[in-house]
Each structure stands twice: as C-alpha cells, then as structure tokens.
PDB file of N, CA and C in Angstrom:
ATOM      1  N   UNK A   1     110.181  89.424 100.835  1.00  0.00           N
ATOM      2  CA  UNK A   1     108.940  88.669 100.774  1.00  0.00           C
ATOM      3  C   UNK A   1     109.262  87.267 100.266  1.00  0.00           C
ATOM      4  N   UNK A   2     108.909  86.593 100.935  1.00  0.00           N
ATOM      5  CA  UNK A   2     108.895  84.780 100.439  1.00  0.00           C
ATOM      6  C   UNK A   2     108.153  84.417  99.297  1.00  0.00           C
ATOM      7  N   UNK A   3     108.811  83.415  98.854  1.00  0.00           N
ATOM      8  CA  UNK A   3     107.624  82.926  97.416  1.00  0.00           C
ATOM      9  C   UNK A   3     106.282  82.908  97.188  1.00  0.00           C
ATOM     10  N   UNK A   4     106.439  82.136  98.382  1.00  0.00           N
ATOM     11  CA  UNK A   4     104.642  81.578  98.666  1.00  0.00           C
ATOM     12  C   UNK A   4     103.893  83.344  99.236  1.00  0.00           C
ATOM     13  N   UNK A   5     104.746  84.130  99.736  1.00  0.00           N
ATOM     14  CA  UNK A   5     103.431  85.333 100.097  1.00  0.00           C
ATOM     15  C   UNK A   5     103.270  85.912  98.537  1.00  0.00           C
ATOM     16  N   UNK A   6     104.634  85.938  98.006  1.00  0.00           N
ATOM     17  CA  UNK A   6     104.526  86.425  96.498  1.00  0.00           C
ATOM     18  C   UNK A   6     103.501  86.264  95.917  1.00  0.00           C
ATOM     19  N   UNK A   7     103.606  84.986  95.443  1.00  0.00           N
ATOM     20  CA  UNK A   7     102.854  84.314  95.175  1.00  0.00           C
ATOM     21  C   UNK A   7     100.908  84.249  94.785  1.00  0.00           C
ATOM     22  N   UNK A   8     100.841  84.478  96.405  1.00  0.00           N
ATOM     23  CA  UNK A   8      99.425  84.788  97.078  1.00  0.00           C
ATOM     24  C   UNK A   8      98.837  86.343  96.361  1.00  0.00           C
ATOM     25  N   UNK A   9      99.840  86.768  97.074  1.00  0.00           N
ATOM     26  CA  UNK A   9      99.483  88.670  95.876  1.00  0.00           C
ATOM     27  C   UNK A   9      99.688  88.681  94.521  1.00  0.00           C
ATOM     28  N   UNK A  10     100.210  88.038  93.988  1.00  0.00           N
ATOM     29  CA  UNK A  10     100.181  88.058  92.215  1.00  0.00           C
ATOM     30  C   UNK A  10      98.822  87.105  91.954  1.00  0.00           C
ATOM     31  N   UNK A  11      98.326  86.472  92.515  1.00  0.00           N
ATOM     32  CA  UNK A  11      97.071  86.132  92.502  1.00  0.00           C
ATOM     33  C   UNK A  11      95.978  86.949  92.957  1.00  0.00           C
ATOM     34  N   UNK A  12      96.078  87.658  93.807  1.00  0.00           N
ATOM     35  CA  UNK A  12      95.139  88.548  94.188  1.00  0.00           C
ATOM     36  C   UNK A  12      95.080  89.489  93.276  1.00  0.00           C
ATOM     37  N   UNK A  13      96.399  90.053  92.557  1.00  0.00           N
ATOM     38  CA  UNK A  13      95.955  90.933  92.080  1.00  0.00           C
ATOM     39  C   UNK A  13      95.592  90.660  90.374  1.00  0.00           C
ATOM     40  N   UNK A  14      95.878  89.535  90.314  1.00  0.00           N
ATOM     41  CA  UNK A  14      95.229  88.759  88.657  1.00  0.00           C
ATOM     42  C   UNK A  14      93.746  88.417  88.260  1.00  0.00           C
ATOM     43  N   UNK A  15      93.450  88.073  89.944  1.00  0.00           N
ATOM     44  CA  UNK A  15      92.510  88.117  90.179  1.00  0.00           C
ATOM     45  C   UNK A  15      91.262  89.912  89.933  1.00  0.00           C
ATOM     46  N   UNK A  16      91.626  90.221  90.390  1.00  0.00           N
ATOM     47  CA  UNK A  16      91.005  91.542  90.667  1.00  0.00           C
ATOM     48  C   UNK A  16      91.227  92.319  88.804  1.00  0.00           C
ATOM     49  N   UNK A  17      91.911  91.910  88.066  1.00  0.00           N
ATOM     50  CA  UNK A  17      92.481  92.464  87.263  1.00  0.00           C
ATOM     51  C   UNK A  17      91.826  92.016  85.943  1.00  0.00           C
ATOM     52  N   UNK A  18      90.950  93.071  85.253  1.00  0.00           N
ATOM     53  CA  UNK A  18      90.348  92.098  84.375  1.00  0.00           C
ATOM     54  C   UNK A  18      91.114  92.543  82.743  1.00  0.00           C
ATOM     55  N   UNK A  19      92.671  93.072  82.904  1.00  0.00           N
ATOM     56  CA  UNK A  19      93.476  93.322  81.531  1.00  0.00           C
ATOM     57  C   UNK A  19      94.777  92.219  81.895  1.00  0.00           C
ATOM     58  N   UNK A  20      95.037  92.558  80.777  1.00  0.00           N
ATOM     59  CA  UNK A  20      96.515  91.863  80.761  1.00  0.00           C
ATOM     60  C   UNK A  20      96.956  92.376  81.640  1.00  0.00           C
ATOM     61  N   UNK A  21      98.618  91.641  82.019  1.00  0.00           N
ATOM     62  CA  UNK A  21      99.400  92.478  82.891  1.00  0.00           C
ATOM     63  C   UNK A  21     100.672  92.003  82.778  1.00  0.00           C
ATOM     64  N   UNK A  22     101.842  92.681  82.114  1.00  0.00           N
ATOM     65  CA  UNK A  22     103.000  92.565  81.553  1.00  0.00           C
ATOM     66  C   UNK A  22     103.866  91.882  82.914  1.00  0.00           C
ATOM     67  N   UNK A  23     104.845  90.693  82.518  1.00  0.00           N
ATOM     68  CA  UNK A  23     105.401  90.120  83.362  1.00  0.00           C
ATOM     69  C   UNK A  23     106.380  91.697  84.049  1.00  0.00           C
ATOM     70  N   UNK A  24     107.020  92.467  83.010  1.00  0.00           N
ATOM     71  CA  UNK A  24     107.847  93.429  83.794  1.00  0.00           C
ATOM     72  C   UNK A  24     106.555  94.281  84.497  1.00  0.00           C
ATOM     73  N   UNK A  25     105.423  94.759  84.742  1.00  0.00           N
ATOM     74  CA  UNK A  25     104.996  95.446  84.943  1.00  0.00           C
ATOM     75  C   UNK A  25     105.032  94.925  86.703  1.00  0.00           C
ATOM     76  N   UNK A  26     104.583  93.339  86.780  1.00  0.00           N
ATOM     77  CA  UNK A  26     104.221  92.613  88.245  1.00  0.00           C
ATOM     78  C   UNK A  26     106.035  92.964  88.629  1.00  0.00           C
ATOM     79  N   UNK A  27     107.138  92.514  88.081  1.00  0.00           N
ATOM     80  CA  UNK A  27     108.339  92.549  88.762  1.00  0.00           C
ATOM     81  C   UNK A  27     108.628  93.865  89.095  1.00  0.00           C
ATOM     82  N   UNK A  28     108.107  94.986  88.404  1.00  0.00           N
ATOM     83  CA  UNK A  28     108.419  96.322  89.020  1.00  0.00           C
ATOM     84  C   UNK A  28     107.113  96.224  90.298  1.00  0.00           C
ATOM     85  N   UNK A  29     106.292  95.599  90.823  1.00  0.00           N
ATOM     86  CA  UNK A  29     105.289  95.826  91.569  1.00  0.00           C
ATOM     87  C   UNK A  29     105.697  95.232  92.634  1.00  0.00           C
ATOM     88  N   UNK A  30     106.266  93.966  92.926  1.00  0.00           N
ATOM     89  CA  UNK A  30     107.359  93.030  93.697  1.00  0.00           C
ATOM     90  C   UNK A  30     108.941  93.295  93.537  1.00  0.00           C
ATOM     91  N   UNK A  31     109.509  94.388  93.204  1.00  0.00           N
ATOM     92  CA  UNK A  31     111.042  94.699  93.228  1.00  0.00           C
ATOM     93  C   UNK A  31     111.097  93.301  92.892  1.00  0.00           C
ATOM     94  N   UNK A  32     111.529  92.556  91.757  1.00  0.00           N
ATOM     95  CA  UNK A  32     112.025  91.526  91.600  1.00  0.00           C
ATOM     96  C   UNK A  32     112.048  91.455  90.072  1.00  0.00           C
ATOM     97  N   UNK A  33     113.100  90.505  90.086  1.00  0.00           N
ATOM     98  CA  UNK A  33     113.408  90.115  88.373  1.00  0.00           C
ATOM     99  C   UNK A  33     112.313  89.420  87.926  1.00  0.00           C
ATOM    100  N   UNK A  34     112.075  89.674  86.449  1.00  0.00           N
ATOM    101  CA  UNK A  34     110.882  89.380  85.365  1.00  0.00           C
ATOM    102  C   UNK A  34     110.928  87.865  85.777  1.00  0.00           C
ATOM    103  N   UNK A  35     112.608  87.029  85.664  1.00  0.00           N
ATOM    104  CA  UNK A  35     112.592  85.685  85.902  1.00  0.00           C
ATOM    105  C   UNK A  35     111.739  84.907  87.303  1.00  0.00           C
ATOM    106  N   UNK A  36     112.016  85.556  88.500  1.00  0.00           N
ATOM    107  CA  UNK A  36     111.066  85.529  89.236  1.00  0.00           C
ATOM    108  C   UNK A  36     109.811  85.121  89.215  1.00  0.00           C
ATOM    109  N   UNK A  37     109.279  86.175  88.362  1.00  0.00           N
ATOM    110  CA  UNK A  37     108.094  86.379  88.066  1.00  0.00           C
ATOM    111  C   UNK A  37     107.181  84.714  87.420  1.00  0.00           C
ATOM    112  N   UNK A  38     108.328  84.986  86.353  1.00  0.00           N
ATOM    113  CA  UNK A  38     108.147  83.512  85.426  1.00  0.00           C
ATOM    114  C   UNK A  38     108.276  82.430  86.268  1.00  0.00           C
ATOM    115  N   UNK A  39     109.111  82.333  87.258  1.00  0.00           N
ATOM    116  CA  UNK A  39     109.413  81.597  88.293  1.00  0.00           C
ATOM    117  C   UNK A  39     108.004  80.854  89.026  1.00  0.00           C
ATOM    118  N   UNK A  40     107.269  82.416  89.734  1.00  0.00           N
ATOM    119  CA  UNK A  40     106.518  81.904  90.481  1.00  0.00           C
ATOM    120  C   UNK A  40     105.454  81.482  89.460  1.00  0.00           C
ATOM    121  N   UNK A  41     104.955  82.090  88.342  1.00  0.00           N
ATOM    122  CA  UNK A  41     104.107  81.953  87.201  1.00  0.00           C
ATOM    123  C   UNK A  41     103.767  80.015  87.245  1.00  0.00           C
ATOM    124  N   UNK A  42     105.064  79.687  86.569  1.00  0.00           N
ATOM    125  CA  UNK A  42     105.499  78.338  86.377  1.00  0.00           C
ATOM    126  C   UNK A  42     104.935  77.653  87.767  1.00  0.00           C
ATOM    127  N   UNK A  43     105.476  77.380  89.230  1.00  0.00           N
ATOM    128  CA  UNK A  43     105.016  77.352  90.191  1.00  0.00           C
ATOM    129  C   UNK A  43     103.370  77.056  90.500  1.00  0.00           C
ATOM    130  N   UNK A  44     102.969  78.340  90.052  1.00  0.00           N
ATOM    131  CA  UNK A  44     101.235  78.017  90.090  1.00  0.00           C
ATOM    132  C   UNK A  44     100.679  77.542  89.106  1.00  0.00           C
ATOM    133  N   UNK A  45     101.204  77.229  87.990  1.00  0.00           N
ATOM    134  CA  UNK A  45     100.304  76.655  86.792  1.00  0.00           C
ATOM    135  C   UNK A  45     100.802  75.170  87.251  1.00  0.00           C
ATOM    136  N   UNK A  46     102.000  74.431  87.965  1.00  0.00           N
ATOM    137  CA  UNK A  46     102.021  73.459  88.197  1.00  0.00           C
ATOM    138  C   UNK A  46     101.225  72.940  89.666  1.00  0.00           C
ATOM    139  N   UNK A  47     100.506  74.099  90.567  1.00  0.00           N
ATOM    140  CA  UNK A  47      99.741  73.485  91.652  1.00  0.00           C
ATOM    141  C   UNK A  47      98.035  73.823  90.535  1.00  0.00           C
ATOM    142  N   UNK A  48      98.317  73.746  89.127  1.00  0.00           N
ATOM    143  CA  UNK A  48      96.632  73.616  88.864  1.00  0.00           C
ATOM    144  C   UNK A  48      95.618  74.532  87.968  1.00  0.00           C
ATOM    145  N   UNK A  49      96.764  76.240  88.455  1.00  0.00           N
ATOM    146  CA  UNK A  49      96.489  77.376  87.962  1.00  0.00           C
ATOM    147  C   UNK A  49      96.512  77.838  86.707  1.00  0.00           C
ATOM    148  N   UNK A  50      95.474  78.323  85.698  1.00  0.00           N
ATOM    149  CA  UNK A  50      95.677  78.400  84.452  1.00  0.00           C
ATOM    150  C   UNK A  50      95.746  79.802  84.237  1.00  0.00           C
ATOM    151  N   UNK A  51      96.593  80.564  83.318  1.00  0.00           N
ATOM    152  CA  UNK A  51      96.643  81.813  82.655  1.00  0.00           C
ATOM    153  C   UNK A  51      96.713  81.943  80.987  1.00  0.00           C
ATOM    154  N   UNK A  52      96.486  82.792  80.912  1.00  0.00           N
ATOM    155  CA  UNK A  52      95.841  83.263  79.590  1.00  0.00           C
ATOM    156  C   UNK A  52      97.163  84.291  78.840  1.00  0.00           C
ATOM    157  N   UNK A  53      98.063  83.876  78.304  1.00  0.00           N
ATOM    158  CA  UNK A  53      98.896  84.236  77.878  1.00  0.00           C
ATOM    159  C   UNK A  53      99.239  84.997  76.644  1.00  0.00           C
ATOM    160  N   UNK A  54      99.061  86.415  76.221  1.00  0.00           N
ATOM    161  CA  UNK A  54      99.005  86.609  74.859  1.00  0.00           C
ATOM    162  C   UNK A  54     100.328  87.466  74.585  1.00  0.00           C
ATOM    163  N   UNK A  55     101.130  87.142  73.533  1.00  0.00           N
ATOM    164  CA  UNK A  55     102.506  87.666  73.266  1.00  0.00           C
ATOM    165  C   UNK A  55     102.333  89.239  73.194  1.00  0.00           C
ATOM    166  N   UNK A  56     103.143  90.700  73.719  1.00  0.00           N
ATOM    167  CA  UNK A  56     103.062  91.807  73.991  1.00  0.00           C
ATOM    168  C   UNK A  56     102.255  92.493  74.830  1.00  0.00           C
ATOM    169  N   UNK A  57     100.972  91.587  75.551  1.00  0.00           N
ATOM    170  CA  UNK A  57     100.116  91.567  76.089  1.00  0.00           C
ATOM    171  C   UNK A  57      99.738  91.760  77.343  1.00  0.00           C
ATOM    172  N   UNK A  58     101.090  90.434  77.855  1.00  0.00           N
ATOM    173  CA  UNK A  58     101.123  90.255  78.881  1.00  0.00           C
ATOM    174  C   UNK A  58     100.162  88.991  79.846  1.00  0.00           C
ATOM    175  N   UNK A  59      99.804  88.225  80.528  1.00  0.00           N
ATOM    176  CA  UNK A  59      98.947  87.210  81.712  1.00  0.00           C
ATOM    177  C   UNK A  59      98.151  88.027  82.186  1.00  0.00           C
ATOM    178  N   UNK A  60      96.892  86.874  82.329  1.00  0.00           N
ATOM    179  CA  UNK A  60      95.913  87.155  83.058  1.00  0.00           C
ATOM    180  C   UNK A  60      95.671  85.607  83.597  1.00  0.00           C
ATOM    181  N   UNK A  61      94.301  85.577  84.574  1.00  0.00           N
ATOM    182  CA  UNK A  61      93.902  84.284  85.272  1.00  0.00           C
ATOM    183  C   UNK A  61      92.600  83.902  84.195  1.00  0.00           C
ATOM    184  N   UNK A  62      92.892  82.865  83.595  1.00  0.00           N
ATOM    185  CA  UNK A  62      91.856  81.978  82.960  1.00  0.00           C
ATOM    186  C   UNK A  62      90.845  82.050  83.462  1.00  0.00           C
ATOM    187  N   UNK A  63      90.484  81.387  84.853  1.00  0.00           N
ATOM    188  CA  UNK A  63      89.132  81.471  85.874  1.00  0.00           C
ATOM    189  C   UNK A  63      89.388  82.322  86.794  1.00  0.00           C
ATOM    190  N   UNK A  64      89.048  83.609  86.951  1.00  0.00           N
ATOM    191  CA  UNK A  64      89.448  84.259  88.155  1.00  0.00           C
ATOM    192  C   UNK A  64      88.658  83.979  89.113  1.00  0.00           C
ATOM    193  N   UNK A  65      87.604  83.236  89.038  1.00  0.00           N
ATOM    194  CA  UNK A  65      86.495  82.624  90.525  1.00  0.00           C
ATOM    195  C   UNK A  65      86.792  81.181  90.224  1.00  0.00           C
ATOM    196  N   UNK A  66      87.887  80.550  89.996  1.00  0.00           N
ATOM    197  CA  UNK A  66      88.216  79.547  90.451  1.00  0.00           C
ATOM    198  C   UNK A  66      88.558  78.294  91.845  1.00  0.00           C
ATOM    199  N   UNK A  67      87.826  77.372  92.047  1.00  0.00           N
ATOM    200  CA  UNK A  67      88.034  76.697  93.201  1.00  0.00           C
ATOM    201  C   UNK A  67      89.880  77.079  93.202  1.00  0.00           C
ATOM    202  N   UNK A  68      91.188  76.751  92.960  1.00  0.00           N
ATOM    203  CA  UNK A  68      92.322  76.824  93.553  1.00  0.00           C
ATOM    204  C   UNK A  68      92.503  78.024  93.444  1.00  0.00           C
ATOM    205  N   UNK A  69      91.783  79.606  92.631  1.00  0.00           N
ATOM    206  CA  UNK A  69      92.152  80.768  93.279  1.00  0.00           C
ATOM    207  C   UNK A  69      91.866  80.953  94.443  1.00  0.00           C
ATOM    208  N   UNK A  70      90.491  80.583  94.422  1.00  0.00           N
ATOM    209  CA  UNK A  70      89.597  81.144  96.045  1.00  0.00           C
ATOM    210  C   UNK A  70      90.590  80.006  96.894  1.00  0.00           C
ATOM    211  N   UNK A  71      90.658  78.658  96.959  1.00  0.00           N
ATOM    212  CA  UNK A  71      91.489  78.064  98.123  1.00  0.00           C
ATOM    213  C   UNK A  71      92.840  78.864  98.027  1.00  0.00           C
ATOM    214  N   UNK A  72      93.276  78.872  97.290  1.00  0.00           N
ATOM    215  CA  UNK A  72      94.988  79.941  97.683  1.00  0.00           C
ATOM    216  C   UNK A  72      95.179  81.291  98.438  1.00  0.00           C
ATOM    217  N   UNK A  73      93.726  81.897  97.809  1.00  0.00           N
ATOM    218  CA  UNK A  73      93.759  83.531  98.703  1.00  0.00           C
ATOM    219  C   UNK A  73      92.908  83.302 100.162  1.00  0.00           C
TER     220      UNK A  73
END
C-alpha cells in the first residue's frame, strides 16, 4: 500500500474512532513499522491535520468533521 492510500485509511479510521488509538496498535493494522506510522502522522499534521496526543494513550483526530478530513476522505 502507498503512503498516500495509507494515509487516507488511518484517517478514516481516526475518524470513525472516538478512543485513543496506540501508534503500535494502527502499525499492526497496516503491517508496518510504528516509525511509519509516525511517518505518515507527521505528514498529515504538516498538510493542516491536528491530533490529540496523550502519552500511553495513544492519537486521536482533534476535529473529526473537519473541512481537510472530509476533503482528504
């Protein structure tokens, strides 16, 4: 899977998701390394995207009915 589809589904499903969600939990969900993860993370908070970050916790989406969620999905 390419970045950008990655990408698109870790939003969909942050979206849809109203708990935390542990960076290893998404890389076991995408076969891919945690770094990845952080990878694409980084990626979308620089096209705009905000998350809600709490230490042991795990990310969530700040606005999940956000104008750049809804334009991305």
């Amino acid at each position: 899977m390419k970045a950008a589809q990655r990408q698109k589904k870790l939003l969909e499903i942050l979206t849809y998701s109203e708990n935390y969600m542990t960076v290893q939990s998404l890389a076991d969900t995408f076969t891919v390394s945690k770094r990845t993860i952080h990878n694409d993370i980084a990626q979308l908070e620089n096209q705009g995207i905000e998350f809600e970050k709490k230490p042991s916790a795990g990310l969530k989406l700040k606005n999940r009915r956000g104008p750049l969620c809804r334009a991305y999905g």
